[in-house]
Protein backbone atom coordinates (compact mmCIF):
# COMPACT_ATOMS: atom_id res chain seq x y z
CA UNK A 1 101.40 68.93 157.82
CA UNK A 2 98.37 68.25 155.80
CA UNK A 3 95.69 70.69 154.30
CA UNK A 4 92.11 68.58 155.46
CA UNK A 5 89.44 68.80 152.70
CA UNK A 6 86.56 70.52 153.32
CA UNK A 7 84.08 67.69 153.53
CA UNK A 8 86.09 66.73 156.40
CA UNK A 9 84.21 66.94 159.71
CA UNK A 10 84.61 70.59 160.67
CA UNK A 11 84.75 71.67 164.30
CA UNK A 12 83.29 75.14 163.23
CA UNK A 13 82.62 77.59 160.64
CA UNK A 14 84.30 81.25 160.96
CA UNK A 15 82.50 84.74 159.45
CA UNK A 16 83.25 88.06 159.63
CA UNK A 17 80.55 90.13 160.42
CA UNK A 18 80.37 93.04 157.70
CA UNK A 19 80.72 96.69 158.18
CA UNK A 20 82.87 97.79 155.35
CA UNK A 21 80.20 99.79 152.85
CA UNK A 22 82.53 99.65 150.37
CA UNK A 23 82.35 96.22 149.46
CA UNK A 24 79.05 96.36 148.62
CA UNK A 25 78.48 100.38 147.08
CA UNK A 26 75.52 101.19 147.09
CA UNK A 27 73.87 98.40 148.49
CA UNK A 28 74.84 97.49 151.82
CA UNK A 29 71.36 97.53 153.54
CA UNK A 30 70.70 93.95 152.71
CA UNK A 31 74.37 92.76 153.45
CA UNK A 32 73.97 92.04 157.25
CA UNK A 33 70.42 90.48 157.42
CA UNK A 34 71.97 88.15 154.59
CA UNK A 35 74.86 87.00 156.96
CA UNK A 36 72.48 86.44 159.67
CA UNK A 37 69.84 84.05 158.15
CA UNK A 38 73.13 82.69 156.78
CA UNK A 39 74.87 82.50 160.13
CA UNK A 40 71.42 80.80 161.54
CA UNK A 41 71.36 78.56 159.09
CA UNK A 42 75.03 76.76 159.35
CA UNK A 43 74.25 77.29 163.12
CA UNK A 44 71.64 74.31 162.79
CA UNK A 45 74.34 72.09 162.72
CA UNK A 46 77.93 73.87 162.85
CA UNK A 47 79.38 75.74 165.68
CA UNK A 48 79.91 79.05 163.97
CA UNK A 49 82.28 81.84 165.25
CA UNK A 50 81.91 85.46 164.32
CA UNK A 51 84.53 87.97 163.79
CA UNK A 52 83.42 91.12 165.05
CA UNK A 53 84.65 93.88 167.83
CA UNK A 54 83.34 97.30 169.39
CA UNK A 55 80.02 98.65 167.34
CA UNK A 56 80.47 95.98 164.45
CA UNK A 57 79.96 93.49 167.16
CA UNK A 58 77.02 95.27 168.57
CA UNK A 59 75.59 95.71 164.85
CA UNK A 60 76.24 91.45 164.96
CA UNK A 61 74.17 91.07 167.88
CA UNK A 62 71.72 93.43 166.52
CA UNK A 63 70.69 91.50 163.55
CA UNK A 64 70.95 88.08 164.83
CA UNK A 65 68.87 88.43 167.80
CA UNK A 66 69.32 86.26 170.32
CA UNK A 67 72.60 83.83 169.69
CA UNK A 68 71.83 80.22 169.30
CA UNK A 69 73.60 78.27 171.87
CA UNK A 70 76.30 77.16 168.46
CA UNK A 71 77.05 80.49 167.41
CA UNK A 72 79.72 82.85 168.99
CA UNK A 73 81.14 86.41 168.24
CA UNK A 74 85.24 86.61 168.45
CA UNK A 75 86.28 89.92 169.80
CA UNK A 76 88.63 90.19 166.87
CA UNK A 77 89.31 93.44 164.37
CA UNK A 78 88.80 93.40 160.62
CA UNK A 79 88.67 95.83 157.95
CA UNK A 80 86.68 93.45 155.52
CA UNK A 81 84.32 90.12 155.26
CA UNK A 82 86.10 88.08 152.98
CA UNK A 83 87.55 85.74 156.01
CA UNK A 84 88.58 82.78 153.55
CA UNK A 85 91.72 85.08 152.17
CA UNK A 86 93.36 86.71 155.11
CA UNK A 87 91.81 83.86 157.69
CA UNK A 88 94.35 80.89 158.55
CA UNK A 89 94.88 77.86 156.83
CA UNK A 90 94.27 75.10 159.43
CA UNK A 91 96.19 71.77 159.01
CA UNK A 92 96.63 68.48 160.57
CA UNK A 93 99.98 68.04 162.14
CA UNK A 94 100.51 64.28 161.92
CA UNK A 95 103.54 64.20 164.41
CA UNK A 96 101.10 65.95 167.40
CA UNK A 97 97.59 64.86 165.42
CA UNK A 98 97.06 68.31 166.79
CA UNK A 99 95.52 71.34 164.17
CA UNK A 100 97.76 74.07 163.98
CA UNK A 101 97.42 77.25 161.48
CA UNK A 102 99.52 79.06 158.62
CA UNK A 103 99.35 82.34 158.57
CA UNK A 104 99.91 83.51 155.45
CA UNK A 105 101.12 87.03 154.50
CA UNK A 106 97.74 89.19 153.07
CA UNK A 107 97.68 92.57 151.05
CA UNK A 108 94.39 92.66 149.82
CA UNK A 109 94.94 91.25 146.69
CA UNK A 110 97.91 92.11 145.30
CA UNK A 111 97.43 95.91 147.07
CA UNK A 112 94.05 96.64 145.65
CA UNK A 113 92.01 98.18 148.73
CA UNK A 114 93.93 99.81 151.77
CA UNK A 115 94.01 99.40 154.88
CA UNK A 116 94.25 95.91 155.17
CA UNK A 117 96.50 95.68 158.26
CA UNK A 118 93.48 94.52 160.49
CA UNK A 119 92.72 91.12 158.23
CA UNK A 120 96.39 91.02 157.87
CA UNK A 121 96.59 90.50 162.06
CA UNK A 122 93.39 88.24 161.75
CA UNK A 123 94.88 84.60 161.28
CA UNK A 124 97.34 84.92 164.55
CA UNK A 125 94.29 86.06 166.44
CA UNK A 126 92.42 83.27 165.76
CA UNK A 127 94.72 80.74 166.40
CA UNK A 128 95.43 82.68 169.57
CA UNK A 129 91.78 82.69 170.50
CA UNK A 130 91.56 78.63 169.66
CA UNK A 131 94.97 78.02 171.61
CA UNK A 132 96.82 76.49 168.85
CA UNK A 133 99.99 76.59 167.42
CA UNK A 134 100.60 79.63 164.82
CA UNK A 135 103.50 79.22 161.66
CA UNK A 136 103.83 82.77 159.68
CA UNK A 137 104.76 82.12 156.51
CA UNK A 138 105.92 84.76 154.16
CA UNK A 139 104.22 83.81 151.15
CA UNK A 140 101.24 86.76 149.80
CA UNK A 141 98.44 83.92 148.82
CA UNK A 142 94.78 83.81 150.04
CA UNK A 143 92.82 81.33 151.05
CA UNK A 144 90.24 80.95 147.87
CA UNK A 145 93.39 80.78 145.69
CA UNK A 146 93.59 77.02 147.23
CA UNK A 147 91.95 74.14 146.10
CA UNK A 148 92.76 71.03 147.63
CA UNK A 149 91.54 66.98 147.55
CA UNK A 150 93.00 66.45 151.10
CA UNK A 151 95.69 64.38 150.03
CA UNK A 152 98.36 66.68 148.75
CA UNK A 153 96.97 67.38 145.56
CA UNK A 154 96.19 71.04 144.82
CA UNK A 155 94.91 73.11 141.99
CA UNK A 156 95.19 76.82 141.62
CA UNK A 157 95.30 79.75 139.12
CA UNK A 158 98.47 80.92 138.23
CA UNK A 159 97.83 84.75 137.96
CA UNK A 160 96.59 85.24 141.74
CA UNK A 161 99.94 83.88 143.38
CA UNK A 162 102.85 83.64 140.57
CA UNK A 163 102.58 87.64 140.73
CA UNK A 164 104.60 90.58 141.07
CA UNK A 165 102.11 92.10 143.31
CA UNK A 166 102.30 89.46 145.39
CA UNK A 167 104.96 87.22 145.77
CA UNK A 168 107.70 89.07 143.34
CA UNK A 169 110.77 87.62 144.94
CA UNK A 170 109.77 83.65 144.77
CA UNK A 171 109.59 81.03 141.59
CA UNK A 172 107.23 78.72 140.81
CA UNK A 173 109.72 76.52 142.62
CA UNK A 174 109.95 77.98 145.77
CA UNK A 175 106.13 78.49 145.83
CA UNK A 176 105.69 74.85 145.44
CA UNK A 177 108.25 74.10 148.20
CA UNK A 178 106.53 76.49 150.49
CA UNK A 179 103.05 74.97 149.66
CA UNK A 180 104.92 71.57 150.37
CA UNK A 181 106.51 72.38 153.48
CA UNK A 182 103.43 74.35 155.29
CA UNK A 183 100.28 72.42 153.60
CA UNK A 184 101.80 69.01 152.99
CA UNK A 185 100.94 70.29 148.89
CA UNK A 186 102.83 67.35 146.85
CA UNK A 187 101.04 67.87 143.61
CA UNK A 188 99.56 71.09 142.02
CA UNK A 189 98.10 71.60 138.54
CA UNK A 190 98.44 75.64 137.91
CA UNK A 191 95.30 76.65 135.56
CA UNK A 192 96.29 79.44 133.21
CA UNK A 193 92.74 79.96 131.21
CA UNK A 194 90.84 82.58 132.54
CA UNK A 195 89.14 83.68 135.14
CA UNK A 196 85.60 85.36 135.18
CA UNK A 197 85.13 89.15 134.16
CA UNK A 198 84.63 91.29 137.08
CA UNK A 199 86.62 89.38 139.24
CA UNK A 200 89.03 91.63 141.44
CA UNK A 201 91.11 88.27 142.69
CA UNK A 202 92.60 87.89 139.81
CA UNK A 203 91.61 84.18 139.65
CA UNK A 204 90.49 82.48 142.51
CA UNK A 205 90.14 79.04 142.40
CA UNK A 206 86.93 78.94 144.57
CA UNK A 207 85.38 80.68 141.60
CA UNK A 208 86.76 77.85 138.47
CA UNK A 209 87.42 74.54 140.11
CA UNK A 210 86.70 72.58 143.48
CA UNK A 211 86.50 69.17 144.34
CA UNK A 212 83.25 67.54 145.60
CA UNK A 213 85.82 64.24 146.53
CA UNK A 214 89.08 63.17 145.95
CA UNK A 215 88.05 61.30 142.66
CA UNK A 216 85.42 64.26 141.02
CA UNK A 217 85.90 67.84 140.51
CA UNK A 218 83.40 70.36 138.88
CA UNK A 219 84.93 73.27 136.89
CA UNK A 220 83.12 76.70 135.67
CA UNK A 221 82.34 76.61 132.13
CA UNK A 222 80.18 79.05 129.67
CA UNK A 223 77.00 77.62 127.62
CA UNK A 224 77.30 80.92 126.13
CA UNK A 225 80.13 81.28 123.63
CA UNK A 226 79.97 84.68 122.85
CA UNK A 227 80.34 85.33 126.40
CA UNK A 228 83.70 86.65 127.28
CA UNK A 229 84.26 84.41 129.78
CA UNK A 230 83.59 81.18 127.81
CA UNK A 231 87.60 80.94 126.18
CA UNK A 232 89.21 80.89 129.06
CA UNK A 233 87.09 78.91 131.19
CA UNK A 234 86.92 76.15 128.25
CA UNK A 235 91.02 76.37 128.63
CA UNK A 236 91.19 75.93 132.40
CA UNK A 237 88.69 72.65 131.90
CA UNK A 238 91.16 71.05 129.31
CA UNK A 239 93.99 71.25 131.23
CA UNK A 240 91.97 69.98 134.06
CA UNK A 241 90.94 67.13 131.85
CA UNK A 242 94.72 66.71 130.55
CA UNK A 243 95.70 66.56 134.76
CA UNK A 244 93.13 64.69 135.55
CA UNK A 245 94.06 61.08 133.27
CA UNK A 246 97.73 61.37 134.36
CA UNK A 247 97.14 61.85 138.23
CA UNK A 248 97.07 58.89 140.02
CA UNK A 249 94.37 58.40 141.33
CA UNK A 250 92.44 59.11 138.34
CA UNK A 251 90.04 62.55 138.69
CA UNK A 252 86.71 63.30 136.40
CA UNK A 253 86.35 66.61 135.50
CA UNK A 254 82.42 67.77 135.47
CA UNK A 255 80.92 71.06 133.94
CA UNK A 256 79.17 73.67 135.86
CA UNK A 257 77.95 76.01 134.00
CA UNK A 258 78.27 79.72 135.12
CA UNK A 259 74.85 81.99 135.29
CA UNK A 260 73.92 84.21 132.35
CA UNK A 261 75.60 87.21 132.63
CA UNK A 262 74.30 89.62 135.15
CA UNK A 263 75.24 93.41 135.66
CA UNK A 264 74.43 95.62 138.27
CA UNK A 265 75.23 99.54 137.15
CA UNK A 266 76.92 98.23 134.18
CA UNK A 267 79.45 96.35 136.21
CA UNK A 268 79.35 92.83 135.18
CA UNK A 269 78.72 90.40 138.28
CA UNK A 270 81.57 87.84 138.70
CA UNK A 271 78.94 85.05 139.41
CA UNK A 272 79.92 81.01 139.94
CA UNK A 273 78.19 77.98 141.50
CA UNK A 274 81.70 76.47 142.48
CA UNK A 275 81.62 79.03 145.47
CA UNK A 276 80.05 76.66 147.78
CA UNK A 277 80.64 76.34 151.10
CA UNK A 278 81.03 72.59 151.73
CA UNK A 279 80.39 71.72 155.81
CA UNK A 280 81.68 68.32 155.84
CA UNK A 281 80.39 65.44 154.15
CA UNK A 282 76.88 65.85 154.89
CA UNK A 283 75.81 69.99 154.25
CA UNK A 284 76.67 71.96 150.55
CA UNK A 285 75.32 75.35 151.19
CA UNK A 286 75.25 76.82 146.69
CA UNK A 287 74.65 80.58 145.71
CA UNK A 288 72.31 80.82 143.58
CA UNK A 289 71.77 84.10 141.56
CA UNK A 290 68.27 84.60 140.27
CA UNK A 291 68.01 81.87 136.94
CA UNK A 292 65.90 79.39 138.02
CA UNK A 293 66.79 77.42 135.02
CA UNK A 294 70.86 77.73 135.86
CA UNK A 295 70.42 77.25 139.75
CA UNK A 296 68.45 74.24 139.48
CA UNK A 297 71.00 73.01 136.80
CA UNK A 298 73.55 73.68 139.45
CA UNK A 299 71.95 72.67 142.38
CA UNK A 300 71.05 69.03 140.28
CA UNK A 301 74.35 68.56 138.97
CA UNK A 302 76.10 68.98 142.78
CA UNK A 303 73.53 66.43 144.59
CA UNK A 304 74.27 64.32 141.80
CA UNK A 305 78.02 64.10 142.56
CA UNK A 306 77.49 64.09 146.35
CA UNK A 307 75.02 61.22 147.18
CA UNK A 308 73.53 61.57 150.64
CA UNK A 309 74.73 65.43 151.26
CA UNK A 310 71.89 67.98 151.81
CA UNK A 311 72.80 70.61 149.13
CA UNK A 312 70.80 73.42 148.87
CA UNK A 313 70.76 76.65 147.73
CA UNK A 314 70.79 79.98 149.13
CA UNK A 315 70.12 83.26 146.93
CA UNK A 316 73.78 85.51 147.16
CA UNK A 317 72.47 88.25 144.21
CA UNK A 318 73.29 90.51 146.70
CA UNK A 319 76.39 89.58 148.55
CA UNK A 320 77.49 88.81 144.76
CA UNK A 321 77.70 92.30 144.21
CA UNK A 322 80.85 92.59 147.07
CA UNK A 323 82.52 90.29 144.38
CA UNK A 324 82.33 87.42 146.29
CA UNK A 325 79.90 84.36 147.31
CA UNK A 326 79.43 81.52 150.07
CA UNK A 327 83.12 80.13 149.91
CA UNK A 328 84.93 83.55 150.36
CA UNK A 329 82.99 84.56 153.24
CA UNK A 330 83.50 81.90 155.14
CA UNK A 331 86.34 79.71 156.87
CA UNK A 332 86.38 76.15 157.31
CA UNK A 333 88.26 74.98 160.58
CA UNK A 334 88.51 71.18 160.84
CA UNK A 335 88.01 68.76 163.52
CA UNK A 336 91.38 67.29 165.41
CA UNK A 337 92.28 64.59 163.44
């Protein structure tokens, strides 16, 4: 088995359309219009399948309109958007060079919102709907606690799978093995910084360190050093550089500074430019959140490290507020290998 990158040619993108007001208190209004410009948009280029059943479906067809001939909607239940942590992890399966999915064992973070039985169901559906082969694992992780290069190496946060809310029952060990035996995982460098106030994940990856390539990553820091974040994200970006001489081959770590602090009803924003959804080798869609100065930083340093993508940004200040950005809400299904 092997975990494809993401700027690996993907046969689609996967959404879920959202319903659940509670993500998003207070605020909602805006949340499906955003989803459908943003479900257009990948559509250019992207088949694009949409999880949505009964009157959520309807409310789907509502706001998009008339479907482009790329885009579908999935008759499949779910009690929340954030598709990349209860969705399956599709790998390559070198002896049938056929894709196949892990379904991983979900509880909504380590138990923080009931019901999640519905996204818990989700992965098996999917790879029932695609006709491929379905493995159940019985490891708790989510998909934005994964970071891979494609090629077995791996980086995660410690605190968002090593937990007792989680996985209380397995070691490091056994984690590794089971990363190993369903992903192909044969190297993983566990950050143990920090991870970004406001963040109910308890330390996604997706939100402190991706790769652009199998030779460059970009990790979150702070320009702001009073900013409670700036500690431990200056810790998780020197043990990435410590990893990153000793791996063979050799990885650059690259700074991408984090937006100044936002706060919507005194709640600070957990707000990162590494949440990008990456659609191949060729498409980096960015959130942006309202600095012109930080976006354009962001946006500038990501076409820098990916020469002849089309990067460009798309304003998530209010899909932010559901704690989440570009890479959670989506799922990247690859091409057959």
């Amino acid at each position: 088995m092997r975990l494809p990158a993401e700027w690996e040619t993907p046969a689609a993108i996967w959404i879920a359309w959202p319903h659940n007001r509670e993500t998003w208190p207070g605020n909602f209004e805006p949340i499906p219009e955003f989803f459908a410009a943003w479900a257009r948009t990948i559509a250019e280029d992207t088949p694009v399948r949409i999880l949505a059943q009964g009157d959520v479906a309807q409310s789907a067809k509502n706001a998009l309109g008339t479907l482009p001939a790329n885009l579908e909607i999935v008759s499949i239940k779910t009690n929340d958007s954030w598709i990349r942590d209860y969705g399956p992890s599709f790998v390559h399966n070198s002896d049938t060079n056929q894709i196949e999915a892990i379904d991983w064992q979900y509880n909504a973070w380590g138990g923080k919102y009931p019901p999640w039985d519905a996204d818990d169901r989700a992965a098996a559906q999917i790879a029932q709907h695609l006709g491929v082969t379905s493995h159940r694992s019985n490891l708790c992780i989510e998909g934005g606690a994964i970071e891979t290069d494609g090629q077995g190496r791996m980086v995660a946060f410690r605190d968002c799978i090593e937990t007792d809310t989680r996985n209380p029952d397995w070691s490091e060990q056994a984690i590794a093995n089971e990363l190993y035996h369903r992903l192909g995982i044969t190297e993983i460098v566990w950050l143990d910084g920090g991870g970004l106030q406001g963040d109910d994940t308890d330390g996604h990856i997706d939100q402190l360190a991706r790769f652009v390539d199998s030779r460059n990553i970009v990790a979150s820091i702070c320009d702001d050093h009073s900013d409670s974040n700036a500690a431990g994200l200056i810790a998780n970006k020197r043990q990435l550089k410590l990893w990153s001489g000793q791996t063979d081959p050799g990885v650059i770590v690259h700074e991408l500074p984090i937006p100044p602090a936002r706060y919507v009803n005194e709640t600070r924003v957990p707000e990162s430019y590494c949440n990008f959804l990456r659609i191949g080798s060729s498409h980096m869609l960015v959130p942006t959140f309202g600095s012109k100065m930080s976006d354009d930083r962001a946006i500038g340093i990501l076409r820098d490290l990916c020469p002849g993508c089309d990067v460009t940004g798309i304003d998530c200040r209010d899909i932010a507020w559901g704690l989440g950005a570009l890479h959670c809400a989506s799922l990247n299904q690859p091409s057959p290998a």
